[in-house]
N, C-alpha and C. Protein backbone atom coordinates (compact mmCIF):
# COMPACT_ATOMS: atom_id res chain seq x y z
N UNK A 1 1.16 10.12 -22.06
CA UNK A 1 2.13 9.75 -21.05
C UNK A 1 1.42 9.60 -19.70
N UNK A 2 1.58 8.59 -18.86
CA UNK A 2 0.71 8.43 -17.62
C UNK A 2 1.46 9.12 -16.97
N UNK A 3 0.89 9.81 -15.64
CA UNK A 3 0.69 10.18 -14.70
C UNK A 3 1.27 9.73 -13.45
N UNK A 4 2.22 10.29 -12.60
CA UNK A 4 2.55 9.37 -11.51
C UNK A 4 2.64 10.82 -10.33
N UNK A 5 1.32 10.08 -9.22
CA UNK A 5 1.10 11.00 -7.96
C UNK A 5 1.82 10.40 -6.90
N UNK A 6 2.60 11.28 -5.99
CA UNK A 6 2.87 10.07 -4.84
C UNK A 6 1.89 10.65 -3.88
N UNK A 7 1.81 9.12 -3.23
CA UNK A 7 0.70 9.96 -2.26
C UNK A 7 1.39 9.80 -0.41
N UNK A 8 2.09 8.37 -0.55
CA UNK A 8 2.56 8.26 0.72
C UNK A 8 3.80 7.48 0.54
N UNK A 9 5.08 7.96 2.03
CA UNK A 9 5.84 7.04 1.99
C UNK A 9 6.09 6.78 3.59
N UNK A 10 6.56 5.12 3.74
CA UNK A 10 6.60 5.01 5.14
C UNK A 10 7.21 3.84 5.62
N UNK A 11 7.74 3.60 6.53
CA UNK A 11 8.77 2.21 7.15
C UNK A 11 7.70 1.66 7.71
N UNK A 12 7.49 0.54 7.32
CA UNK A 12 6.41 -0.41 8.10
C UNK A 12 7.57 -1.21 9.63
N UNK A 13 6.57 -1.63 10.74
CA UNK A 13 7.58 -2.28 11.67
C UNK A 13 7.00 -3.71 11.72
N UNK A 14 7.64 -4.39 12.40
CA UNK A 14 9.24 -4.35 12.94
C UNK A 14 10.66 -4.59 12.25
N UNK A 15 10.12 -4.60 10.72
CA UNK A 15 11.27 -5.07 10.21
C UNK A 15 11.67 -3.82 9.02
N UNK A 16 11.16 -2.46 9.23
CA UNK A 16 11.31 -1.68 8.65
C UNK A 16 11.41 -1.96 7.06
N UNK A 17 10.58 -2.65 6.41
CA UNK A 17 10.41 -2.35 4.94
C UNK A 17 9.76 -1.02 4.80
N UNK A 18 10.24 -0.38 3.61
CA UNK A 18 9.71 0.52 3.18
C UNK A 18 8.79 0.41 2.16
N UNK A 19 7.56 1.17 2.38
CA UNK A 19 6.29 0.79 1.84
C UNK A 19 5.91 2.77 1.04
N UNK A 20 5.88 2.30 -0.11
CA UNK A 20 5.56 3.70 -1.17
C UNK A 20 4.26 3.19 -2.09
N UNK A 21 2.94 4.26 -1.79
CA UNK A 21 1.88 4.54 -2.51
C UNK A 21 1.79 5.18 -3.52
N UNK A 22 1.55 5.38 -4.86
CA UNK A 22 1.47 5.85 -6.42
C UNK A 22 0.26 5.91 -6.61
N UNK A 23 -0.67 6.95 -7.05
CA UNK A 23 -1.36 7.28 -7.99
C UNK A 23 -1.07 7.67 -9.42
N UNK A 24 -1.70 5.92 -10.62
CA UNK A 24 -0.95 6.36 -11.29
C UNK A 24 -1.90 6.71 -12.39
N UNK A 25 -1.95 7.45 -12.85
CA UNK A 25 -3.16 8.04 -14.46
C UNK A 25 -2.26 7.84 -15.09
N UNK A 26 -3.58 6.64 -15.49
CA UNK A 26 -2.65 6.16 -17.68
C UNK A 26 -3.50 6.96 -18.41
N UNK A 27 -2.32 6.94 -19.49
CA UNK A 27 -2.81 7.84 -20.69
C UNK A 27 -4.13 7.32 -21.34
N UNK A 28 -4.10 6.26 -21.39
CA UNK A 28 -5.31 5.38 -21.59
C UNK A 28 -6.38 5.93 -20.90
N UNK A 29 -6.69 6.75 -19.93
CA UNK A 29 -7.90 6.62 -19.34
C UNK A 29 -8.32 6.48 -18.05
N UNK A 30 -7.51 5.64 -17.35
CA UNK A 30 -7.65 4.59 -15.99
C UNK A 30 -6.61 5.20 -14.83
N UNK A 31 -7.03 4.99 -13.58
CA UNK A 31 -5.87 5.31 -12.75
C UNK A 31 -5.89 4.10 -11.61
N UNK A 32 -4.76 3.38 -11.50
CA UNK A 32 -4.52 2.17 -10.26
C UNK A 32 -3.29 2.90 -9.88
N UNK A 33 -3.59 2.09 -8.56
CA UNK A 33 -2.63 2.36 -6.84
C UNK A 33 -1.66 1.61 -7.11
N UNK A 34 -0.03 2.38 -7.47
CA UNK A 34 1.39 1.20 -7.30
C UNK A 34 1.18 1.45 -5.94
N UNK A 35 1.87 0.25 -5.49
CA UNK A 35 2.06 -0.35 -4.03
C UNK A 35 3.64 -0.79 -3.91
N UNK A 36 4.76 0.04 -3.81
CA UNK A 36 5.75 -0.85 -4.30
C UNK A 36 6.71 -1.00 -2.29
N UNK A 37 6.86 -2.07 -2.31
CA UNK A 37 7.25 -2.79 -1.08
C UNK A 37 9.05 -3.11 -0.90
N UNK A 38 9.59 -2.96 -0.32
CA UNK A 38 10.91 -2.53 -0.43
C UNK A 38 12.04 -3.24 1.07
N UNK A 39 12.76 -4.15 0.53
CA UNK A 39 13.26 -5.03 1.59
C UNK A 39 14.47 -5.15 1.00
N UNK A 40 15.38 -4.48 1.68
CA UNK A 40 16.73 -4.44 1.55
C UNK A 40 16.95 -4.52 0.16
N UNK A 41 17.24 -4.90 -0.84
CA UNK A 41 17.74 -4.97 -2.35
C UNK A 41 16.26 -5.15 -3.15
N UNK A 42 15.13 -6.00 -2.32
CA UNK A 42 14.13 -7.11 -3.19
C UNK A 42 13.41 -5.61 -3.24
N UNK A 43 12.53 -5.18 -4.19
CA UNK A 43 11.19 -4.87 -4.48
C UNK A 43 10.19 -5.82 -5.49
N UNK A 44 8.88 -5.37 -4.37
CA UNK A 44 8.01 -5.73 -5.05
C UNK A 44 6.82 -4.75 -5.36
N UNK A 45 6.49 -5.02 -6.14
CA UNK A 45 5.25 -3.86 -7.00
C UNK A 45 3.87 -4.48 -7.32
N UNK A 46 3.06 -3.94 -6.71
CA UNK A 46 1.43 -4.11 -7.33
C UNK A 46 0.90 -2.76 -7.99
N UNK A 47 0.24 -3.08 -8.92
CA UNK A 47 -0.46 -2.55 -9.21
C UNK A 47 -2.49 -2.63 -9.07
N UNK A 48 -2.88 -2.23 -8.80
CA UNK A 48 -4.15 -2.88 -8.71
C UNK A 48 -5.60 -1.87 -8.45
N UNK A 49 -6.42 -2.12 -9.17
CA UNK A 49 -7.64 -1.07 -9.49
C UNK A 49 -8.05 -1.01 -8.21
N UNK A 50 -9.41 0.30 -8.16
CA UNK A 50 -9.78 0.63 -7.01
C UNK A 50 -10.26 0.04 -6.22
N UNK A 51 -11.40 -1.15 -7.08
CA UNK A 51 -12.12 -2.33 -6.40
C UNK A 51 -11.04 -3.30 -5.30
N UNK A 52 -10.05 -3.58 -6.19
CA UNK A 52 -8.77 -4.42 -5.08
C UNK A 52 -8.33 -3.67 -4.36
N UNK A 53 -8.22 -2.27 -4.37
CA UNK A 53 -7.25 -1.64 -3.46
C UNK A 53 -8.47 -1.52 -1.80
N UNK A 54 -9.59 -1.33 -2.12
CA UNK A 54 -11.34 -1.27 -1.35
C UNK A 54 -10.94 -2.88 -0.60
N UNK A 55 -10.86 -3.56 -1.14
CA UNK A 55 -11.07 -4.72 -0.57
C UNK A 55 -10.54 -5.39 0.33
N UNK A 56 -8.43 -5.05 -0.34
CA UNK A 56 -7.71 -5.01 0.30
C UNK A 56 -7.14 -4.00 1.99
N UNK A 57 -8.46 -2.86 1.36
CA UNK A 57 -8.27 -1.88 3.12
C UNK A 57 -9.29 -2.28 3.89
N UNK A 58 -10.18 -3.07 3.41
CA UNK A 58 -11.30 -3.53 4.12
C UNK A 58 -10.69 -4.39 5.03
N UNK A 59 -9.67 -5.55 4.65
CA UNK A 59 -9.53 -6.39 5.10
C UNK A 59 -8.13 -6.37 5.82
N UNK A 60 -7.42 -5.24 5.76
CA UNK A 60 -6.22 -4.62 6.86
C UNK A 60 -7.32 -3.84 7.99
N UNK A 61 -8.00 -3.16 7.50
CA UNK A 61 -9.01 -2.44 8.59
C UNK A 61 -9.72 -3.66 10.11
N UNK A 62 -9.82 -3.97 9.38
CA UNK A 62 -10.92 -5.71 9.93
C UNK A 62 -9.39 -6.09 10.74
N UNK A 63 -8.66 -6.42 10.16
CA UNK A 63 -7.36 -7.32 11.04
C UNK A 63 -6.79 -6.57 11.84
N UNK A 64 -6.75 -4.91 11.72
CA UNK A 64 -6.01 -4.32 12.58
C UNK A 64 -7.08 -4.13 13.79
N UNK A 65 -8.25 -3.85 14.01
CA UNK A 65 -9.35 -3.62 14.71
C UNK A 65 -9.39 -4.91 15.88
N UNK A 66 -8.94 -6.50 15.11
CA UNK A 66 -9.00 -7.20 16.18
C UNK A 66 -7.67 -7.39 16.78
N UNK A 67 -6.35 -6.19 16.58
CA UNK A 67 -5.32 -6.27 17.10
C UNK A 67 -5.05 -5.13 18.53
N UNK A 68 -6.06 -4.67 18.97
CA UNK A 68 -6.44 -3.64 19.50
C UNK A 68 -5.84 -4.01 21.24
N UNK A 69 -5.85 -5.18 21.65
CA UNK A 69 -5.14 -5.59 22.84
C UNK A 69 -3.75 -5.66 22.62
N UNK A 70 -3.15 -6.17 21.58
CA UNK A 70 -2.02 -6.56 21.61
C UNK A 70 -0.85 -4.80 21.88
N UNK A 71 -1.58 -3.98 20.59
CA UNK A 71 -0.89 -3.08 20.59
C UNK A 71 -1.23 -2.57 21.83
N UNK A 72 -2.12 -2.32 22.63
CA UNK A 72 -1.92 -1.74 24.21
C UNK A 72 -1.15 -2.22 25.09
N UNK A 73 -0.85 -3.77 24.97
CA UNK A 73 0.02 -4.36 25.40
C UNK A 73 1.76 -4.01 24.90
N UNK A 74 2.03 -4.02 24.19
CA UNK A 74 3.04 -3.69 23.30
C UNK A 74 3.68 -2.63 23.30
């Protein structure tokens, strides 16, 4: 039976979706990050290994870093 960790939950802004992190260990062996995204009725769900989840913070890291005026402004 897999495994389900939560690790985080949180309202993203400005439009307050709710955004929930999963650590999930399959019985199989393996453990990937649910990502499940949450907008009024709609969810959406990823699942995706560590390499995508690396790649994908690389590249929120990188975009938020050149947002660094706006939010002082803001």
């Amino acid at each position: 039976m897999d495994e389900i960790i939560d690790l985080d939950k949180f309202l993203a802004t400005p439009y307050r979706q709710q955004i929930e992190l999963q650590q999930i260990n399959h019985a199989a062996g393996f453990s990937t990050l649910r990502l499940r995204l949450r907008e009024i009725k709609r969810f959406t769900i990823f699942e995706i290994d560590s390499t995508t989840a690396e790649r994908w913070g690389t590249a929120l890291l990188e975009w938020s870093k050149t947002q660094g005026e706006t939010k002082s402004a803001g």
